[in-house]
Structures are given as structure tokens and as C-alpha cells.
N, C-alpha and C. Protein backbone atom coordinates (compact mmCIF):
# COMPACT_ATOMS: atom_id res chain seq x y z
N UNK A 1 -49.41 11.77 -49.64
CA UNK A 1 -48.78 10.87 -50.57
C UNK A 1 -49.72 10.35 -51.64
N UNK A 2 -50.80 10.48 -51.57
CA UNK A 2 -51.78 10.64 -52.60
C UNK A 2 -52.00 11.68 -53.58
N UNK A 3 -51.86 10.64 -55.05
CA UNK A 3 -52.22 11.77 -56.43
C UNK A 3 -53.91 11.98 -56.61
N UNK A 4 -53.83 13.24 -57.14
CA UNK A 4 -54.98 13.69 -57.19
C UNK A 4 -56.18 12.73 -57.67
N UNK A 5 -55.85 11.81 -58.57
CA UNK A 5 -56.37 10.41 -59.76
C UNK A 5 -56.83 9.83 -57.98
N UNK A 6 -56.01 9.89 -57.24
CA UNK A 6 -56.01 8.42 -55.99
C UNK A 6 -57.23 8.96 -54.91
N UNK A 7 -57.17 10.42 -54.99
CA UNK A 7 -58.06 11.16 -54.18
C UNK A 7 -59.61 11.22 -54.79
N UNK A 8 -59.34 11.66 -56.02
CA UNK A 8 -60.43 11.54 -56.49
C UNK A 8 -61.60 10.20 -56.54
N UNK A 9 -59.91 9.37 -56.91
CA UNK A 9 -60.91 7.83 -56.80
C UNK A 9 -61.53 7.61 -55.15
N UNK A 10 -61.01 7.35 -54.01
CA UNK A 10 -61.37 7.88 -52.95
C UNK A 10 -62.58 8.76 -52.53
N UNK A 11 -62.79 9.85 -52.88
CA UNK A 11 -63.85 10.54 -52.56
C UNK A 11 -65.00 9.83 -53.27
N UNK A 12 -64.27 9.69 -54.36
CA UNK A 12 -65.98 9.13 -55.29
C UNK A 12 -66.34 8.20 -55.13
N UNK A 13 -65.33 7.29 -55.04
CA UNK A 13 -65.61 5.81 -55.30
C UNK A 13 -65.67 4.73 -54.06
N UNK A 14 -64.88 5.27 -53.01
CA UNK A 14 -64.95 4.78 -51.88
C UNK A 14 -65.93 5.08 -50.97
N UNK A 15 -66.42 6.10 -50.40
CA UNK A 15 -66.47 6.92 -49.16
C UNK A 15 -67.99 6.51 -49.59
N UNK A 16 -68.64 7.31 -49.01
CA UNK A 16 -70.51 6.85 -48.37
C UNK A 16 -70.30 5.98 -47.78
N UNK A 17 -71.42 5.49 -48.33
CA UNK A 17 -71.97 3.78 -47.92
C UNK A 17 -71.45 2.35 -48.00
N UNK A 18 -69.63 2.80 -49.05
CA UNK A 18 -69.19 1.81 -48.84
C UNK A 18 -67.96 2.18 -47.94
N UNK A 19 -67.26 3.76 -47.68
CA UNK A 19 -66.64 3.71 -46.65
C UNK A 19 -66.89 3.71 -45.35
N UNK A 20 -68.45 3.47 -45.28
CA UNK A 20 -68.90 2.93 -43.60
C UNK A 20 -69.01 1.70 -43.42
N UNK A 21 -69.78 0.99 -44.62
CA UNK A 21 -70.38 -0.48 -43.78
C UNK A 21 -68.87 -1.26 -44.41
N UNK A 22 -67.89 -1.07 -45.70
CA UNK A 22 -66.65 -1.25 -45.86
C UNK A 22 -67.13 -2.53 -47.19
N UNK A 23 -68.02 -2.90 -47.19
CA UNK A 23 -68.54 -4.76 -47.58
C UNK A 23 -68.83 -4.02 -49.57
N UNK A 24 -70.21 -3.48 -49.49
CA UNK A 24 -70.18 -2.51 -50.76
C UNK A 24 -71.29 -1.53 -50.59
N UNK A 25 -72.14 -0.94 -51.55
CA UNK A 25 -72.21 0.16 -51.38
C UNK A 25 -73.84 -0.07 -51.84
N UNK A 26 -73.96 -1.45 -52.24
CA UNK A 26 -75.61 -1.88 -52.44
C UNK A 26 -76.32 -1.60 -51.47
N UNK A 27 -77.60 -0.07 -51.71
CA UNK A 27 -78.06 -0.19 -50.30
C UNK A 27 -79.48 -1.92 -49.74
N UNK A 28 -79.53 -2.67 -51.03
CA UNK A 28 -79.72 -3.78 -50.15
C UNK A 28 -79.31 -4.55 -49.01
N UNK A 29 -78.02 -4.74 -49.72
CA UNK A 29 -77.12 -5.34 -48.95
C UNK A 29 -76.87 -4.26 -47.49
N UNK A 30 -76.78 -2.99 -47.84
CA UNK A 30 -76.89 -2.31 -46.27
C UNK A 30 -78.19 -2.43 -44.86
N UNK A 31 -79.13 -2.73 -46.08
CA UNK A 31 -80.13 -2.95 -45.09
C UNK A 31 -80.15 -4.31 -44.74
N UNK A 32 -80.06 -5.49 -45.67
CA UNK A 32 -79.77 -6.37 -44.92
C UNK A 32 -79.29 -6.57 -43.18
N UNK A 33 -77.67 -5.74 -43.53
CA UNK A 33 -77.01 -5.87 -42.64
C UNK A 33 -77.50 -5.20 -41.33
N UNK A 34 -78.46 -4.12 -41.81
CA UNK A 34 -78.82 -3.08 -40.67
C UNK A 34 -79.89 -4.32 -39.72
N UNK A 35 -80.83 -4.81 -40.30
CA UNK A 35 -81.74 -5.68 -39.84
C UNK A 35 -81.44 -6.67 -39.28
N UNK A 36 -79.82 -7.04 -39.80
CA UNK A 36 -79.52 -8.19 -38.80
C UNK A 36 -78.62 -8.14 -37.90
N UNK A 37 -78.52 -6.78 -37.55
CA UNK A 37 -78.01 -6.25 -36.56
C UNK A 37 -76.70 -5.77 -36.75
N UNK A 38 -75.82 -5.94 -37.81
CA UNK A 38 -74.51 -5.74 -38.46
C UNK A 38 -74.52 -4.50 -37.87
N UNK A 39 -73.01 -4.05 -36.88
CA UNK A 39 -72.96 -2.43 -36.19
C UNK A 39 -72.66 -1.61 -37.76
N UNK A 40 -71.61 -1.58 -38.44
CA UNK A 40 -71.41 -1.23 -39.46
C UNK A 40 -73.04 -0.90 -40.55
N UNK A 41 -73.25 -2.01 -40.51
CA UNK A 41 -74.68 -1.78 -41.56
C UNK A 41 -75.67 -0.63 -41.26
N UNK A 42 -76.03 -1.08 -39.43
CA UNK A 42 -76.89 0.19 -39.05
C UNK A 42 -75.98 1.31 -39.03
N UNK A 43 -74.71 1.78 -38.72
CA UNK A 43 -74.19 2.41 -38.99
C UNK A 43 -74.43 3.18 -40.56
N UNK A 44 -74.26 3.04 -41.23
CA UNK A 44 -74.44 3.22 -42.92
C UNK A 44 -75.74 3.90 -43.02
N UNK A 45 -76.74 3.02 -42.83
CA UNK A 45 -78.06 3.31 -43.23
C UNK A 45 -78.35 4.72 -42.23
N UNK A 46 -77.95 4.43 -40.94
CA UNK A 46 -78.24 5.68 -39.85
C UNK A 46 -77.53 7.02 -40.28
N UNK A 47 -76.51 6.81 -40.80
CA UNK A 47 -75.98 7.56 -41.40
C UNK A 47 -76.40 8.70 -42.70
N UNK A 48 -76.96 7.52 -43.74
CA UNK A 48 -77.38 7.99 -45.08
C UNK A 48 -79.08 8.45 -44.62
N UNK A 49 -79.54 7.81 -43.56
CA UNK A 49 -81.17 8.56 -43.93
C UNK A 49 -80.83 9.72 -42.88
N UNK A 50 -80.27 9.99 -41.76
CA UNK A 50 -80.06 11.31 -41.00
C UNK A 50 -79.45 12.32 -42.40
N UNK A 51 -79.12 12.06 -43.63
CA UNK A 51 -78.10 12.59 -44.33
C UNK A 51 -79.61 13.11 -45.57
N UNK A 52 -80.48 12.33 -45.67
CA UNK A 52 -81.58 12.34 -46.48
C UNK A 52 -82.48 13.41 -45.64
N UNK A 53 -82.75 13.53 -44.02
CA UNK A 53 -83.73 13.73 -43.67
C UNK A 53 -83.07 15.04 -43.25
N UNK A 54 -82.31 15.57 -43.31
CA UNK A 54 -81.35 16.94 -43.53
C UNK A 54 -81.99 17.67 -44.37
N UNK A 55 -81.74 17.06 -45.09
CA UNK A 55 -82.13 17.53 -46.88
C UNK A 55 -83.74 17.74 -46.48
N UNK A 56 -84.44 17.11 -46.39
CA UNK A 56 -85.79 17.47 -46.15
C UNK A 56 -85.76 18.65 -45.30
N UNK A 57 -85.52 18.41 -44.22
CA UNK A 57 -85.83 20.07 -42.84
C UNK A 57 -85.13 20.99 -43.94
N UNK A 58 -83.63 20.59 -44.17
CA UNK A 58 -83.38 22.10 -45.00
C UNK A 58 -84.42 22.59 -45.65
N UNK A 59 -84.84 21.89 -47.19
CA UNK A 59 -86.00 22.53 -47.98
C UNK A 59 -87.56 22.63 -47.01
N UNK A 60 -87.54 22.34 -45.94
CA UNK A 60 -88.74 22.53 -45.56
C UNK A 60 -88.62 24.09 -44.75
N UNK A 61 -87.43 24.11 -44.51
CA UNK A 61 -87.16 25.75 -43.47
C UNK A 61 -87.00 26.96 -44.65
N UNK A 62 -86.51 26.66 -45.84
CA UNK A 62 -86.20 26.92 -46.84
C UNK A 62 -87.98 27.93 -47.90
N UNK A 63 -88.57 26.94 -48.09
CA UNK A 63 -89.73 27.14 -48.59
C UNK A 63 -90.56 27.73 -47.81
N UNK A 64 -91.69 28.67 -48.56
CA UNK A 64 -92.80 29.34 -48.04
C UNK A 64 -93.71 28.29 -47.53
N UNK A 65 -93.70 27.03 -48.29
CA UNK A 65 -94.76 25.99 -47.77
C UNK A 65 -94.44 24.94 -48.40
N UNK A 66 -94.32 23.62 -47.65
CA UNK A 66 -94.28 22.35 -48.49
C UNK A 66 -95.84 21.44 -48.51
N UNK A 67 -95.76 21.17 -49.88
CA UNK A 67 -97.14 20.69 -50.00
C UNK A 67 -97.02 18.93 -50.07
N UNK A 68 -95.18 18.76 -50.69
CA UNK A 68 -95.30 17.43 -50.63
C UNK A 68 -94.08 16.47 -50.77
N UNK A 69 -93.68 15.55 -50.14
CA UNK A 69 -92.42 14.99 -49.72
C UNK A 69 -92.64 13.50 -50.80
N UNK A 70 -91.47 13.53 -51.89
CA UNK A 70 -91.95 12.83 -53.20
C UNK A 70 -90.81 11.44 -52.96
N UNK A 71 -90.77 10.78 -52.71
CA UNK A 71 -89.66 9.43 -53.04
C UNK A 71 -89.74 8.98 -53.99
N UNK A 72 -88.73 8.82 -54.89
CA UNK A 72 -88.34 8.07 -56.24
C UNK A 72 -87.21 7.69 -56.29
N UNK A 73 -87.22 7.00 -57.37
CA UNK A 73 -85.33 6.41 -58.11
C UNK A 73 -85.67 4.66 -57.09
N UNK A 74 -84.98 4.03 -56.88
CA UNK A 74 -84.81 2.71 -56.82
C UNK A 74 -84.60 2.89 -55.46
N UNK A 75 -84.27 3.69 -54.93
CA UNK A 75 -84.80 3.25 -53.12
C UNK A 75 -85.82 3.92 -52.27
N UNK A 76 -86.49 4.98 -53.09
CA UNK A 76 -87.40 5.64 -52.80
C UNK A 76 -88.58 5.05 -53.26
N UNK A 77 -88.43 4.53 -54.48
CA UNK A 77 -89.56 3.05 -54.75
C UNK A 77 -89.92 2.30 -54.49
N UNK A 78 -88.61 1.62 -53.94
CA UNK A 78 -88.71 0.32 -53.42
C UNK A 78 -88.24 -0.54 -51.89
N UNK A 79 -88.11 0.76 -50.80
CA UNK A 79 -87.78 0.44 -50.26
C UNK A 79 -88.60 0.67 -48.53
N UNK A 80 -89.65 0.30 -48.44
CA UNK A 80 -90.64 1.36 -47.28
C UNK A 80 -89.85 1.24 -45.90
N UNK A 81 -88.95 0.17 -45.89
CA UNK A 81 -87.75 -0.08 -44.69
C UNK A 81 -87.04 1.67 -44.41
N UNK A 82 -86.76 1.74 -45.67
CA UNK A 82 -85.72 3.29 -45.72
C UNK A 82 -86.94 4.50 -45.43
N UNK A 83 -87.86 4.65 -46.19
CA UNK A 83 -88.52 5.39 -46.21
C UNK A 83 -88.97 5.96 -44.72
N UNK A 84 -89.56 4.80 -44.19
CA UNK A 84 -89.74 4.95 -42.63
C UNK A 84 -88.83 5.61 -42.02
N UNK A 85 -87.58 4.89 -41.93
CA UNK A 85 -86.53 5.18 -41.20
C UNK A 85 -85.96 7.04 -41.47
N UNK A 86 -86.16 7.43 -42.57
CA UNK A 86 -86.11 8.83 -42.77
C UNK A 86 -87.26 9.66 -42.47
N UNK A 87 -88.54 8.62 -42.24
CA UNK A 87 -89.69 9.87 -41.83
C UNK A 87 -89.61 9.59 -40.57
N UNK A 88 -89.09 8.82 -39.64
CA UNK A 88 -89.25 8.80 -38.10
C UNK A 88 -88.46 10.12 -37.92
N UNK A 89 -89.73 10.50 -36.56
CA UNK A 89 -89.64 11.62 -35.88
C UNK A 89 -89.47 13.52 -36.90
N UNK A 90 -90.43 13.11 -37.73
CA UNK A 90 -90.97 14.52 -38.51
C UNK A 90 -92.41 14.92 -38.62
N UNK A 91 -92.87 13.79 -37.98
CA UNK A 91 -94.43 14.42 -37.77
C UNK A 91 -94.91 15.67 -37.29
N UNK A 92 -93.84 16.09 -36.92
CA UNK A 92 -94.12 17.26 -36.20
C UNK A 92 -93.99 18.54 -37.51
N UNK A 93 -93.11 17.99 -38.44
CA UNK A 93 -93.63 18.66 -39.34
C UNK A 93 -94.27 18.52 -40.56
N UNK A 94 -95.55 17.70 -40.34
CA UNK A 94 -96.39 17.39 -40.96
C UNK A 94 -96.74 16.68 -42.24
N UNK A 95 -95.18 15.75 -41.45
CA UNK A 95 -95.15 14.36 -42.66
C UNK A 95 -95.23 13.07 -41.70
N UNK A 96 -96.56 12.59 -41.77
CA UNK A 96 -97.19 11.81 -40.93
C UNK A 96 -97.66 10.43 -41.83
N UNK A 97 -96.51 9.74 -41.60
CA UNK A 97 -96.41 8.24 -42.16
C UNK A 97 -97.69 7.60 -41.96
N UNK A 98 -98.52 6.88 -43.21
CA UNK A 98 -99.17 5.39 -42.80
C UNK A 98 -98.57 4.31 -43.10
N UNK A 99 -97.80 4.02 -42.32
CA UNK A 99 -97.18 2.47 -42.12
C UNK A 99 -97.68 1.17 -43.18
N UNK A 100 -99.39 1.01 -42.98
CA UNK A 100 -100.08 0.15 -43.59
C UNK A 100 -99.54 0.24 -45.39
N UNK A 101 -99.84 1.64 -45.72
CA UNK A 101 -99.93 1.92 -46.91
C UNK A 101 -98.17 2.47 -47.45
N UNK A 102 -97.59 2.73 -46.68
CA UNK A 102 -95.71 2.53 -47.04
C UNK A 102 -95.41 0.98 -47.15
N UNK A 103 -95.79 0.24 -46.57
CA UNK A 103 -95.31 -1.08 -46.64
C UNK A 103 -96.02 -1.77 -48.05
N UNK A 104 -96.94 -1.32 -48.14
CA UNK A 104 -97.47 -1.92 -49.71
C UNK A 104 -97.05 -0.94 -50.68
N UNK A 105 -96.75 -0.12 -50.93
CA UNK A 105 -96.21 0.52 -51.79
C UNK A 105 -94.97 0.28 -52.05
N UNK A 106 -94.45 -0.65 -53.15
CA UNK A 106 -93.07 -0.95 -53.53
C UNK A 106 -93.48 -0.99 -55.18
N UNK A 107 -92.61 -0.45 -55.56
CA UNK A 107 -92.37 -0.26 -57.11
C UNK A 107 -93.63 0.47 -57.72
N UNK A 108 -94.15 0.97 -57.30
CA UNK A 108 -95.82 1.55 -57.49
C UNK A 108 -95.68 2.71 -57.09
N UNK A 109 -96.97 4.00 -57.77
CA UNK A 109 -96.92 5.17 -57.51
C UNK A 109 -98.13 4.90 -56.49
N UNK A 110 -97.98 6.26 -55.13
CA UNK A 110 -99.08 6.10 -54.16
C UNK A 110 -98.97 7.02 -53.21
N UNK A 111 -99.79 7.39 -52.96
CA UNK A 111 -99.86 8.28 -51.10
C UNK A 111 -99.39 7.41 -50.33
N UNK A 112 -98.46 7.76 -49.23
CA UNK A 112 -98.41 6.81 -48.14
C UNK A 112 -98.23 7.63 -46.93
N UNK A 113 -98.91 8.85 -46.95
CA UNK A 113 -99.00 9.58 -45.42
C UNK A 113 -100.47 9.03 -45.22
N UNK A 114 -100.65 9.23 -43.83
CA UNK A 114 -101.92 9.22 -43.15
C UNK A 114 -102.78 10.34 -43.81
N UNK A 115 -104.29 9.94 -43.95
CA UNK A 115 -105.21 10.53 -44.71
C UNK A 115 -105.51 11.61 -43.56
N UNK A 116 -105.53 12.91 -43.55
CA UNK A 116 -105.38 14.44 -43.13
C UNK A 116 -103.95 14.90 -42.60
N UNK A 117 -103.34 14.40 -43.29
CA UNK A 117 -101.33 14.72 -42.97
C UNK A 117 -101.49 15.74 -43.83
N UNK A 118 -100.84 16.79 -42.88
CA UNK A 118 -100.79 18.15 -43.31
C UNK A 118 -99.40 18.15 -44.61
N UNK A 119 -98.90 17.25 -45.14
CA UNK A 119 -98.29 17.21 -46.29
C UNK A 119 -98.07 15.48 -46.76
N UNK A 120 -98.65 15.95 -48.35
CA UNK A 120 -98.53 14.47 -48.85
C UNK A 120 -97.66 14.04 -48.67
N UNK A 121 -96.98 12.76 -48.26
CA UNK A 121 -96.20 11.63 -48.98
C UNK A 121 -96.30 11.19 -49.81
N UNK A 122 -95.79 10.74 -50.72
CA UNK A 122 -95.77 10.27 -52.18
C UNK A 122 -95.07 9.33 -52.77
N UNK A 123 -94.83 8.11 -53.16
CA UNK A 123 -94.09 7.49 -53.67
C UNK A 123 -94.34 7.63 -55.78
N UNK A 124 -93.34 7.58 -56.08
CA UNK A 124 -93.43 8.14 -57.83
C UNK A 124 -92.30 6.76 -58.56
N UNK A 125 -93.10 6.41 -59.10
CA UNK A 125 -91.28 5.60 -60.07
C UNK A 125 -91.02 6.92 -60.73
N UNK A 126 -89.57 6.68 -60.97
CA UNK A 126 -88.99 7.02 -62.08
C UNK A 126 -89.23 7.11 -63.72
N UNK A 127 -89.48 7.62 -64.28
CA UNK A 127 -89.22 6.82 -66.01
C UNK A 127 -88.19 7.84 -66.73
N UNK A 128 -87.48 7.05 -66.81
CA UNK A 128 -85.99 7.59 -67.10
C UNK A 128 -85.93 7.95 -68.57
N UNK A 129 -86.44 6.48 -69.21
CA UNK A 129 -86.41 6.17 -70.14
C UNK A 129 -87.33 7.00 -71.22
N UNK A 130 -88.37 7.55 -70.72
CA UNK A 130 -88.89 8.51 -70.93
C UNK A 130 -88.77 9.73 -71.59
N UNK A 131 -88.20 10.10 -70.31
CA UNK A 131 -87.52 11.17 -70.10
C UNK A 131 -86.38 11.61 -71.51
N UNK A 132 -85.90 10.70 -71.05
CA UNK A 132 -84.51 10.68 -72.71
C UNK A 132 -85.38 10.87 -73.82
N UNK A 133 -86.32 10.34 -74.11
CA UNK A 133 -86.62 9.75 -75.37
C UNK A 133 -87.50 11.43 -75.25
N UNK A 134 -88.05 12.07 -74.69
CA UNK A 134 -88.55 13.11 -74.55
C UNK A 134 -87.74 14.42 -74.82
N UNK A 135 -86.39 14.20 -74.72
CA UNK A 135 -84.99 15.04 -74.61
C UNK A 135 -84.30 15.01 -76.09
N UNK A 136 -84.60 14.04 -76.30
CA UNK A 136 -84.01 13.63 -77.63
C UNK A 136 -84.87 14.38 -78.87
N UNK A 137 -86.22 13.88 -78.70
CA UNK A 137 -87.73 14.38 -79.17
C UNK A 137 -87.16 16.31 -79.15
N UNK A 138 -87.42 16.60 -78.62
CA UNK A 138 -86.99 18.07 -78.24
C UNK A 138 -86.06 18.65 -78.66
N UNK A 139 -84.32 17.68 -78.69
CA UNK A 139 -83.24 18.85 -79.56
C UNK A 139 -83.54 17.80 -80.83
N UNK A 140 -83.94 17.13 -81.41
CA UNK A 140 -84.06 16.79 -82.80
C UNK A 140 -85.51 17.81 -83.57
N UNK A 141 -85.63 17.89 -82.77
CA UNK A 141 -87.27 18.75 -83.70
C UNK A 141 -86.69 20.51 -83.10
């Protein structure tokens, strides 16, 4: 009984992170909830980093060799709560968290694997803004 407009809105607009924890789709507000025990919240977040750390094994089974596991954009920056939670239990393939140095790394570029981890960790900002202005630079000239 749904039009395609209703489905679409649905898939896009509903579903993730706000059709699990139901509240919205800020992953602050998800972690909040995860930390304070909200079932829904950890729900969400358990959800989205098993969904992140997929994506990693894929490209890691995928590639001849990974040299380095990069986090960016606004929760890969800023978030060493998430970060963790997607590198638990991959040491084994040779992305070996330092805790000390993930937890100080927020909004800053940095290593944050353990020093002889057989593949960097990396935290990178973004520059978006950059980027455009670099894009622009390029089809105008």
C-alpha cells in the first residue's frame, strides 16, 4: 500500500540508525544512548560498527596487502568511542589499537595504532572545502 515517493522516503530517510534506535539518527546522540545503557542505542551503534568493520575484512580479503586503515568525515575524527568499538577484535589482522593515542586524537590528524602494528591506523580530517575549491580550480582552467 505504499507509493514508490513513500518507499523511497522510507529506505532513505528512515531506516539505519534512525530505524533502530527510532529517537534520530545523530550518531551522538546514539552513543550517548549506547553508554548509558539505552538497549536500542547499543543496538544502533552495534549494529553500524559490525556494518563498518565488514567493510574493512571485505577490503582487507580483497587486497594484495593493506598498508593502512584511514578514519575520516565527522565520526571517524571525532569519535575514538566508535573507532574502538570497530577495531575490537581485528588485531589479528594487524590493526592493533593504542588506546592512549585514539583517545587523544579528536579532530586532529594522527597514528593511533600501537607503534610496530603491522598496519597503520590513521585518523585524517576531512577538507571538503578544499577539495571543491580544487574541483572548481580544475573545470574552470
Amino acid at each position: 500500500g505504499y507509493s514508490v515517493d513513500d518507499i523511497n522516503t522510507i529506505l532513505q530517510k528512515k531506516s539505519g540508525l534512525l530505524g533502530i534506535f527510532e529517537k534520530t539518527n545523530d550518531m551522538r546522540d546514539v552513543i550517548a544512548a549506547d553508554k548509558a545503557g539505552d538497549e536500542r542505542g547499543q543496538l544502533a551503534l552495534n549494529m553500524w560498527a559490525h556494518r563498518v568493520k565488514k567493510y574493512i575484512g571485505a577490503y582487507y580479503a580483497s587486497l594484495d596487502r593493506v598498508d593502512a586503515v584511514i578514519f575520516t568525515g565527522g565520526i571517524g575524527e571525532n569519535s575514538p568511542y566508535v573507532r574502538e568499538r570497530i577495531l575490537k577484535g581485528l588485531d589479528h589482522m594487524g590493526l592493533i589499537l593504542d588506546k592512549s593515542l585514539n583517545d587523544k586524537t579528536i579532530g586532529d590528524d594522527g597514528v593511533i595504532s600501537k607503534n610496530g602494528s603491522p598496519v597503520t591506523i590513521a585518523v585524517i580530517p576531512t577538507n571538503e572545502e578544499f577539495q571543491i575549491a580544487s574541483d572548481a580550480f580544475r573545470i574552470v582552467k
